[in-house]
N, C-alpha and C. Protein backbone atom coordinates (compact mmCIF):
# COMPACT_ATOMS: atom_id res chain seq x y z
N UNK A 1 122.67 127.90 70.49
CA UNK A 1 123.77 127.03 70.16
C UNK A 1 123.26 125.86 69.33
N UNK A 2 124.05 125.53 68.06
CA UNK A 2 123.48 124.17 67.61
C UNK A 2 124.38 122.98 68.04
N UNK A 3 123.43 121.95 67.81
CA UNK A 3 123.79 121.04 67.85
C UNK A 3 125.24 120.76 66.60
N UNK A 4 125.99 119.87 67.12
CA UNK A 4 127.30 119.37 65.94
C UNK A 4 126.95 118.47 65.84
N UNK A 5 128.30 117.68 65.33
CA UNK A 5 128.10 116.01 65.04
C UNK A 5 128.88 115.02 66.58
N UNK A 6 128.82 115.69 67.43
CA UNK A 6 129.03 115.01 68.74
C UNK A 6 128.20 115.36 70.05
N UNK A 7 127.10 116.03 69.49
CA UNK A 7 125.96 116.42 70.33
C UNK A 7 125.62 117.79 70.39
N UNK A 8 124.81 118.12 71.65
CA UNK A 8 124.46 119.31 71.74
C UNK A 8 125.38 119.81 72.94
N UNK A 9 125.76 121.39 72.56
CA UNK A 9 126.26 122.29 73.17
C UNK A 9 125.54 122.76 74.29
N UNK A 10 124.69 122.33 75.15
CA UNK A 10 124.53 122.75 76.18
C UNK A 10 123.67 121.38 77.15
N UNK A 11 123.82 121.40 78.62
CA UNK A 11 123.52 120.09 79.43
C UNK A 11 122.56 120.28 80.37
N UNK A 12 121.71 119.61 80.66
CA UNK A 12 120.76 119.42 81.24
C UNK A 12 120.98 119.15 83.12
N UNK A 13 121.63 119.90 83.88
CA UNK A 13 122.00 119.26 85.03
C UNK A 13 120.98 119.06 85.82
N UNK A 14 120.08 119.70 86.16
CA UNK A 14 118.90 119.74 86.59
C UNK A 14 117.66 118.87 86.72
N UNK A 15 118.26 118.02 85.15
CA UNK A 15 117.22 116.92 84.73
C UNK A 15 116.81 116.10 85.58
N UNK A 16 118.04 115.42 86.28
CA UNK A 16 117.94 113.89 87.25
C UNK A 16 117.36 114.33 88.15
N UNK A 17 118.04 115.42 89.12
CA UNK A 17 116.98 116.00 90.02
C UNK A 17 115.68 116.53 90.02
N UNK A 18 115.67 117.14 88.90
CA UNK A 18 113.94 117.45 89.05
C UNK A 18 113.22 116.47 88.85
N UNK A 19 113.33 115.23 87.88
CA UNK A 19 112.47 114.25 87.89
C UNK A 19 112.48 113.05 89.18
N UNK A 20 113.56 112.92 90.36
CA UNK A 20 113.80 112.69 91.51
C UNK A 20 112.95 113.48 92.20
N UNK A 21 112.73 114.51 92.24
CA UNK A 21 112.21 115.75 92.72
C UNK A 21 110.49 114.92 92.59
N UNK A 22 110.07 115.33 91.56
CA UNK A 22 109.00 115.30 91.09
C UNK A 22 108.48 113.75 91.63
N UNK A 23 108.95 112.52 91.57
CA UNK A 23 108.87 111.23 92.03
C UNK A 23 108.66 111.57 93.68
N UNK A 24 109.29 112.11 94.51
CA UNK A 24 109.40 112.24 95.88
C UNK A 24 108.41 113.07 96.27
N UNK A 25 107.76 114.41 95.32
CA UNK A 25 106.41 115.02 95.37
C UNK A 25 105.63 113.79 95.44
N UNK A 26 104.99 113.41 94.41
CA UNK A 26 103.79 112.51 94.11
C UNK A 26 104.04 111.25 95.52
N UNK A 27 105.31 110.66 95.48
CA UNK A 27 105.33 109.69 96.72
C UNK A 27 104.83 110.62 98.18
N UNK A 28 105.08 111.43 98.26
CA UNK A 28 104.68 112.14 99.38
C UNK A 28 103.37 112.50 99.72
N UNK A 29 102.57 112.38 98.50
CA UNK A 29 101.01 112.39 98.50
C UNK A 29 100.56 111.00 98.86
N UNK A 30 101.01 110.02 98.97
CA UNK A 30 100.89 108.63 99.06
C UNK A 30 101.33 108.47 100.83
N UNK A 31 102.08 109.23 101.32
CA UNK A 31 103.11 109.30 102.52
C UNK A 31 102.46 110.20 103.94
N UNK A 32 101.44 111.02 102.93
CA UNK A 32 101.17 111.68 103.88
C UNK A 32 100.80 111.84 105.37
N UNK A 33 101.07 112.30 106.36
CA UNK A 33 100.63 111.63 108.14
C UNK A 33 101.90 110.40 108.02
N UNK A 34 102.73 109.55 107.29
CA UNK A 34 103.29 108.50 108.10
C UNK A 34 104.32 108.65 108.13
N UNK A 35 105.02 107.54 109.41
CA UNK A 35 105.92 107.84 109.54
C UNK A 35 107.56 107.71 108.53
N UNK A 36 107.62 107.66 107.57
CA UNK A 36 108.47 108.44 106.79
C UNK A 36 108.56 109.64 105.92
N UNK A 37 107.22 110.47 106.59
CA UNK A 37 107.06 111.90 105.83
C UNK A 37 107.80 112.27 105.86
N UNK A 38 108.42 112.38 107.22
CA UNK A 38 109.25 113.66 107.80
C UNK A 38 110.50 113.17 106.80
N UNK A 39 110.86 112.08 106.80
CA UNK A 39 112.39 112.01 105.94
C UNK A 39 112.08 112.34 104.48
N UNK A 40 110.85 111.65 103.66
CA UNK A 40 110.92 112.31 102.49
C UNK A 40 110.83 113.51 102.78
N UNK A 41 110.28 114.67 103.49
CA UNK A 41 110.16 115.99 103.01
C UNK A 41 112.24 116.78 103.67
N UNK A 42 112.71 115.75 104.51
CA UNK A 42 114.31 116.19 104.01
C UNK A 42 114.65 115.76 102.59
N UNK A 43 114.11 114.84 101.62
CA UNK A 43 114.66 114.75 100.65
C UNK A 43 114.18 115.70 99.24
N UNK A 44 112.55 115.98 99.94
CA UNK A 44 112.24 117.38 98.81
C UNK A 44 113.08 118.30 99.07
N UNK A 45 113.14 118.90 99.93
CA UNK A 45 114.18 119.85 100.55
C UNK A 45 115.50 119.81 99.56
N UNK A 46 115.93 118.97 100.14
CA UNK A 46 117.55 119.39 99.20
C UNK A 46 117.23 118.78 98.20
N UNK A 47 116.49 118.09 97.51
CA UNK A 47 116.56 118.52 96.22
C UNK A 47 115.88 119.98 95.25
N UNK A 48 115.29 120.44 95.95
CA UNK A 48 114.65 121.24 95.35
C UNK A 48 115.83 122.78 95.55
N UNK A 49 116.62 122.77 96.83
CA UNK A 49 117.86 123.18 96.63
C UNK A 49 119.06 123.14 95.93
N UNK A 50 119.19 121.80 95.24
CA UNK A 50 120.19 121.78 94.20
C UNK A 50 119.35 121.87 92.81
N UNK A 51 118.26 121.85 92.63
CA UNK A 51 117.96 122.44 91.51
C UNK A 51 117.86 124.16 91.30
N UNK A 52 117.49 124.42 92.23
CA UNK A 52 118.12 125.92 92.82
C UNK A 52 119.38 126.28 92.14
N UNK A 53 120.09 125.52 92.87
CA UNK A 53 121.99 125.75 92.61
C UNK A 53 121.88 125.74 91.37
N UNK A 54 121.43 124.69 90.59
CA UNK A 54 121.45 124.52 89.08
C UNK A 54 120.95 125.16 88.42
N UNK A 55 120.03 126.02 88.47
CA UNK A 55 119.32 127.73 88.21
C UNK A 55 120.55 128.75 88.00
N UNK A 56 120.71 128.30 89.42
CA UNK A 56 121.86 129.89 89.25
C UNK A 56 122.87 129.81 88.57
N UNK A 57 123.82 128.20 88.64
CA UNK A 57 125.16 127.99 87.89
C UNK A 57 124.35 128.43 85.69
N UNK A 58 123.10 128.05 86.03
CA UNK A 58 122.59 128.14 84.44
C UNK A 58 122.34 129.90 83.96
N UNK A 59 122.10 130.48 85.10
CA UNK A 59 121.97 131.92 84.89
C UNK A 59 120.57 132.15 84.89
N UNK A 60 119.77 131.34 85.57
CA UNK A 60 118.07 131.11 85.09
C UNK A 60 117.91 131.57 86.76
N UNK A 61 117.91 132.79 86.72
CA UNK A 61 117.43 133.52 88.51
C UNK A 61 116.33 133.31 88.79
N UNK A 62 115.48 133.09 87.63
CA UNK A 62 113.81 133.36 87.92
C UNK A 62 113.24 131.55 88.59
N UNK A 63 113.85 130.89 88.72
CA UNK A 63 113.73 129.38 89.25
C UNK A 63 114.10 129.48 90.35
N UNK A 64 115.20 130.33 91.01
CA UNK A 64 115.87 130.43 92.34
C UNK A 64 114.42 130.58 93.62
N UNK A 65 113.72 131.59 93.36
CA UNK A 65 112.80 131.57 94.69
C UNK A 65 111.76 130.57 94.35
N UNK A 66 111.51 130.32 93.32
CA UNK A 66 110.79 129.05 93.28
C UNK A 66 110.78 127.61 94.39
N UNK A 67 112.26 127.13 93.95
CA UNK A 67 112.83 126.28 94.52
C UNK A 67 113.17 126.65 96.12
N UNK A 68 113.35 128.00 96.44
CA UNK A 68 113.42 128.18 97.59
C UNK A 68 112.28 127.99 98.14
N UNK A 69 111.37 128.45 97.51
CA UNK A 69 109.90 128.08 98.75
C UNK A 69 109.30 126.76 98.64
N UNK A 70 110.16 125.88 97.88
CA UNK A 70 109.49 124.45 97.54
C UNK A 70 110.36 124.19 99.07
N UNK A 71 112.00 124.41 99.20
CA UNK A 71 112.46 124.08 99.79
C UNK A 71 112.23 124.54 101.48
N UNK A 72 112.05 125.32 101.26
CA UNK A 72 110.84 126.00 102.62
C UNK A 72 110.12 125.53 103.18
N UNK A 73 108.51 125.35 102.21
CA UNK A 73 107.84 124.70 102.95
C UNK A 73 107.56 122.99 103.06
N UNK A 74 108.58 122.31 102.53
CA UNK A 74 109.17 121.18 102.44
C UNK A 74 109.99 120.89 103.65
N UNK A 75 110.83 121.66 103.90
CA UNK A 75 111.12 122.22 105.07
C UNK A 75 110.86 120.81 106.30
N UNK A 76 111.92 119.95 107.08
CA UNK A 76 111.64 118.91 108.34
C UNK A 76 112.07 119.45 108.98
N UNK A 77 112.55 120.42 109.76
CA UNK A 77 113.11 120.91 110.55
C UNK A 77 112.13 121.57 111.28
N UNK A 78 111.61 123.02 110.54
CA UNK A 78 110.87 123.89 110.88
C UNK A 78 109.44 123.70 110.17
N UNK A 79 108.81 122.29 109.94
CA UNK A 79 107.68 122.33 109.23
C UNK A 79 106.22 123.34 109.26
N UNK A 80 105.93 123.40 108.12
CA UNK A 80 104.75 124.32 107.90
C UNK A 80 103.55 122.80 108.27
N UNK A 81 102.74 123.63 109.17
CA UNK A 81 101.23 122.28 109.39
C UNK A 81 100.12 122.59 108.59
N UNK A 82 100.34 122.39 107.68
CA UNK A 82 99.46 122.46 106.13
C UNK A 82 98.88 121.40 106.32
N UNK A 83 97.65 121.01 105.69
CA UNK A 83 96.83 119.46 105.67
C UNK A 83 95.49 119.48 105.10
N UNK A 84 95.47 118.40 104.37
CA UNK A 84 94.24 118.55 103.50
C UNK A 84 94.30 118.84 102.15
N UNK A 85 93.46 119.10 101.26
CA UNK A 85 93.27 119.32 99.70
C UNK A 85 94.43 120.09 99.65
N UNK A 86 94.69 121.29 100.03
CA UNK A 86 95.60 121.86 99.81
C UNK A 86 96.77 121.78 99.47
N UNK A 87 97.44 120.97 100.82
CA UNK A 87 98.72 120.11 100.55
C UNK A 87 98.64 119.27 99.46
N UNK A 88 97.67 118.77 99.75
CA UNK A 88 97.73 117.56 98.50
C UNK A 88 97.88 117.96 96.97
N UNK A 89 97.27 119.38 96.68
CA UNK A 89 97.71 120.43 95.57
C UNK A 89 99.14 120.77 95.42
N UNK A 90 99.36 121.41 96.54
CA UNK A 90 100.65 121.97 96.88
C UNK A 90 102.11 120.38 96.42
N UNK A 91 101.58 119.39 96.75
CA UNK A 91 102.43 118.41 96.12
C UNK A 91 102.28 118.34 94.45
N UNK A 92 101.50 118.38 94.11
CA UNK A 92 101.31 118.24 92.44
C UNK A 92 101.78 119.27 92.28
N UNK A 93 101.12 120.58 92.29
CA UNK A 93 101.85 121.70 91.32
C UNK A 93 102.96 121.55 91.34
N UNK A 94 104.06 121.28 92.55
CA UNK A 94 105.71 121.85 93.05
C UNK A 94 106.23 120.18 91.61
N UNK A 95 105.32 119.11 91.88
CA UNK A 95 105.77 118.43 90.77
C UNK A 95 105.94 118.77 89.55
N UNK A 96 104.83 119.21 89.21
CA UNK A 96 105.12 119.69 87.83
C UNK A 96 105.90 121.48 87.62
N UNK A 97 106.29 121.96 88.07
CA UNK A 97 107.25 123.13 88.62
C UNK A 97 108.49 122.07 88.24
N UNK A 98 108.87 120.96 89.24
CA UNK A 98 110.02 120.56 89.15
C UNK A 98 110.33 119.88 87.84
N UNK A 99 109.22 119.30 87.30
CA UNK A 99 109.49 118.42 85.57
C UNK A 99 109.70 120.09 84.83
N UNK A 100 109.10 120.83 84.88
CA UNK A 100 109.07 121.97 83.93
C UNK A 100 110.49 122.95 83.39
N UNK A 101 110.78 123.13 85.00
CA UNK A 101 112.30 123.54 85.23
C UNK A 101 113.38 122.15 84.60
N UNK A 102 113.12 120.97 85.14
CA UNK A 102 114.08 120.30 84.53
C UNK A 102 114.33 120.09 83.21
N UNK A 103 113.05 120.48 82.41
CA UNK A 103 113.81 120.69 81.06
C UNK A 103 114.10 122.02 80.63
N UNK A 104 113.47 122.71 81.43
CA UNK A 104 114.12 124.45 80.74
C UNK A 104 115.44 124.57 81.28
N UNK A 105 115.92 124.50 82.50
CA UNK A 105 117.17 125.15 83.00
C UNK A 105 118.52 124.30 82.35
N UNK A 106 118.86 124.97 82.05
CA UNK A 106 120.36 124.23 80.61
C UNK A 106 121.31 125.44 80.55
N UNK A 107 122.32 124.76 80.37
CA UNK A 107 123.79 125.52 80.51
C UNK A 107 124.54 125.24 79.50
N UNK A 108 125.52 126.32 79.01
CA UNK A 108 126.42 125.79 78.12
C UNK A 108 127.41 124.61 78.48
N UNK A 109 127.61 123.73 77.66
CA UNK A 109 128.81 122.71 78.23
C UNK A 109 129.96 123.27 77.97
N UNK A 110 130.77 122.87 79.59
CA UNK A 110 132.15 123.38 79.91
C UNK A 110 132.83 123.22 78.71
N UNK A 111 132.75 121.88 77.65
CA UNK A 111 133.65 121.29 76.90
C UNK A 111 133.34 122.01 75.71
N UNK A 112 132.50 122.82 75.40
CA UNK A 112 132.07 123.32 73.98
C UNK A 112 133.21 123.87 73.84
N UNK A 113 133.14 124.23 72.32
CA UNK A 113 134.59 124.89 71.38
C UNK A 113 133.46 125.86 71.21
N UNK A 114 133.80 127.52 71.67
CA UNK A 114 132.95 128.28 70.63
C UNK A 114 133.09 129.34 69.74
């Protein structure tokens, strides 16, 4: 789709959240053991679920289990006891996963004429 003279034909929904996303990774490496882990990792959680949603409304399936296992083992409910280098990996990569997706996953806008 090109761009016109009132913008581009397709929207970024994904954007705010994945870079929210990605901010709440890296803070969580900073967080780690205290006591507000457990609430940031409810807030990786659903976000990494509505970027999910925003996969699928985009038609981009291949982001869906991604985000599901971010949202998984992010997971406060049923936590995974991960600890060490690992985790501390496991937070960076899912960051940059979440910046990566937020600029690929894009949808046509509802409002386009086509």
């Amino acid at each position: 789709m090109e761009p016109d003279r009132y913008g581009s034909n397709v929207q970024r929904n994904a954007l705010a959240p994945g870079i929210l996303l990605a901010i709440a990774l890296v803070v969580g490496t900073l967080l780690l053991g205290g006591e507000w882990y457990d609430t940031l990792r409810f807030v990786i959680a659903v976000l990494a679920l509505i970027i999910g949603w925003f996969a699928v409304q985009a038609k981009h399936w291949w982001w869906v289990p991604v985000f599901a296992a971010i949202a998984i083992a992010w997971n406060p409910v049923a936590p995974f006891e991960i600890s060490g280098q690992l985790w501390l990996l496991a937070h960076v990569a899912a960051a940059i996963v979440a910046l990566v997706a937020a600029v690929l996953i894009k949808a046509p806008r509802a409002d386009a004429s086509g």
